[in-house]
Protein backbone atom coordinates (compact mmCIF):
# COMPACT_ATOMS: atom_id res chain seq x y z
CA UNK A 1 -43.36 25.86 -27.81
CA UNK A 2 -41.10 28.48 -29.09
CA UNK A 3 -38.67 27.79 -25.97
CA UNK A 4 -38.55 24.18 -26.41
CA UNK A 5 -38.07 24.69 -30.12
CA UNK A 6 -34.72 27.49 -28.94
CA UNK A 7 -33.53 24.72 -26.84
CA UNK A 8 -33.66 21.94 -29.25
CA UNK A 9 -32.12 24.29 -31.65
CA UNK A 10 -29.35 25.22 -29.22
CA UNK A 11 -28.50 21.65 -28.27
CA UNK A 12 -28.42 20.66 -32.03
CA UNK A 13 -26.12 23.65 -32.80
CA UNK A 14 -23.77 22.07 -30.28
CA UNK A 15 -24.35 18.65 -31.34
CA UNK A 16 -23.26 19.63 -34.63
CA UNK A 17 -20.21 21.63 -34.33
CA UNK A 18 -18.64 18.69 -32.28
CA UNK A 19 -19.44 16.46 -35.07
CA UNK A 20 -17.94 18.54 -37.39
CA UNK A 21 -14.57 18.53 -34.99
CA UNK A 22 -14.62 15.16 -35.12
CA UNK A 23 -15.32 14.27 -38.09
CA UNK A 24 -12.21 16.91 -39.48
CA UNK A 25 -10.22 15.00 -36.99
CA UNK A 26 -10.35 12.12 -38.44
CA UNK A 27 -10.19 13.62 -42.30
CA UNK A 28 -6.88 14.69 -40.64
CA UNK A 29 -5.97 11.07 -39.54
CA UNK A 30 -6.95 9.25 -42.65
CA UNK A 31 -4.23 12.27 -44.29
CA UNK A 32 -1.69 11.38 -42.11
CA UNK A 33 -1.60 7.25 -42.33
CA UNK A 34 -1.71 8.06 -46.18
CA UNK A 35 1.22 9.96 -45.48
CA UNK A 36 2.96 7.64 -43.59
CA UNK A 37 2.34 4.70 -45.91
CA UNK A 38 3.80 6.50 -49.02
CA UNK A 39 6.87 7.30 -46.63
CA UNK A 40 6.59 3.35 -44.94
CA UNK A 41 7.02 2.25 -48.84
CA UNK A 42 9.47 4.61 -49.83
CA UNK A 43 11.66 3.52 -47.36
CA UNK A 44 11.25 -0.55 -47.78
CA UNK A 45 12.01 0.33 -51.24
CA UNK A 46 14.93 2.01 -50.43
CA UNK A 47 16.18 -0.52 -47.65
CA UNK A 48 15.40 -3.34 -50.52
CA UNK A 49 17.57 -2.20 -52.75
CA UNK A 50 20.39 -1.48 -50.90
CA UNK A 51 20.13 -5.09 -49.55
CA UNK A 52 20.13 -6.18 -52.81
CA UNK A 53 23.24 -3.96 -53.74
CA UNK A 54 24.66 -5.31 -50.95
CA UNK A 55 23.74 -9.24 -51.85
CA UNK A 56 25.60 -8.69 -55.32
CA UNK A 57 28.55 -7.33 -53.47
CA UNK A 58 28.32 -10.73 -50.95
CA UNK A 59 32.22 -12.62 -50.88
CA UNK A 60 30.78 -15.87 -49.88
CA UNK A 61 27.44 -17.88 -49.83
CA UNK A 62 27.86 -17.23 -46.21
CA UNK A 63 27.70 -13.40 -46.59
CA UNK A 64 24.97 -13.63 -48.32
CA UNK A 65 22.89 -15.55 -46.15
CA UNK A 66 23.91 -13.55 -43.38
CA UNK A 67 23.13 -10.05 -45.39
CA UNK A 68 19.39 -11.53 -46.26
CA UNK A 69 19.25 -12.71 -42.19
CA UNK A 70 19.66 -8.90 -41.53
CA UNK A 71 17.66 -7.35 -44.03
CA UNK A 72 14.63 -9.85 -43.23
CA UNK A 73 14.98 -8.91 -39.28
CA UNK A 74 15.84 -4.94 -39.86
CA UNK A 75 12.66 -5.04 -42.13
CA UNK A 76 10.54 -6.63 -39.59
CA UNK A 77 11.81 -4.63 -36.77
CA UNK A 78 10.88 -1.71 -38.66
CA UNK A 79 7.46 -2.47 -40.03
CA UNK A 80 6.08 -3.88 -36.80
CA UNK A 81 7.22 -0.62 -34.94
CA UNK A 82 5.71 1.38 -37.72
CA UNK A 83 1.90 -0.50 -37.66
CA UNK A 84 2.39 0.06 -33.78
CA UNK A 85 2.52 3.94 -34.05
CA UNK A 86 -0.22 3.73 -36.21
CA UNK A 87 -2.42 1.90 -34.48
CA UNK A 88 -1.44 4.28 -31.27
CA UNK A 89 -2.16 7.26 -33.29
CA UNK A 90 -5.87 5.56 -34.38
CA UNK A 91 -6.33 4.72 -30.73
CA UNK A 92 -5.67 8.24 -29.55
CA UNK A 93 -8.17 9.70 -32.19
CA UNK A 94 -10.85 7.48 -31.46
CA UNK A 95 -10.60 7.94 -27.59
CA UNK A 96 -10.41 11.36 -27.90
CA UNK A 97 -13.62 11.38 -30.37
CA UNK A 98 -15.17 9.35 -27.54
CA UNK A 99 -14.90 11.76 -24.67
CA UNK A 100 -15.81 14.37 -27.80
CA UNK A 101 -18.87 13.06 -28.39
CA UNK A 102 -19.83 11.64 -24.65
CA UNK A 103 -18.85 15.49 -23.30
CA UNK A 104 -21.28 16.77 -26.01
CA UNK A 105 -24.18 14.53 -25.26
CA UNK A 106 -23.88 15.79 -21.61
CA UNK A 107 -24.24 19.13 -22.64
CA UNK A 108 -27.38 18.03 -25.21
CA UNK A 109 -29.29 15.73 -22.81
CA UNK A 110 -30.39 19.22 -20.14
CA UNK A 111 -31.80 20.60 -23.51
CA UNK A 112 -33.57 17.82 -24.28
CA UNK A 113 -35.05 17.26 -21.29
CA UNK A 114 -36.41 20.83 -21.09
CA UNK A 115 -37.59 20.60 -24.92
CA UNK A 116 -39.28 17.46 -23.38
């Protein structure tokens, strides 16, 4: 009884420490996308204003049109490439936190079978 109880022990040990890997892993993750929101609004702040300092500047109605053409496209080019590296960066946690936990589960399942 006392073995079995060692190995469950052991195997729970294990399955805990990866848990705790993973679960600072993704403590880690949900920092950085905070991160990089603040920075993705600082900068559409930034690239709205100087559209807009460049709008008041426009010669023509045609300027204008053409400045607002730009800044809708630059903005769109940007954004889109920033939710992409995001959701890359998610994807890369999460399949790493799969072969985390899968790799741990094949170490747990021997003990369990010997506790059984």
């Amino acid at each position: 009884v006392i073995a079995r109880a060692d190995d469950i022990r052991e195997g729970a040990f294990s399955m805990t420490g990866s848990a705790e890997k993973a679960i600072a892993e993704l403590h880690a993750l949900a920092g950085d996308i905070t991160r990089d929101v603040i920075a993705a609004t600082y900068d559409n702040v930034v690239m709205t204003a100087k559209a807009v300092e460049k709008l008041s500047a426009a010669a023509s109605a045609k300027d204008a049109f053409q400045i607002s053409v730009d800044y809708v496209r630059d903005y769109a080019r940007v954004n889109v490439a920033r939710v992409q590296g995001g959701f890359e960066q998610v994807q890369s946690v999460a399949q790493s936190n799969v072969a985390l936990v899968q790799g741990e589960l094949a170490k747990v399942v021997p003990f369990i079978r010997k506790a059984g």
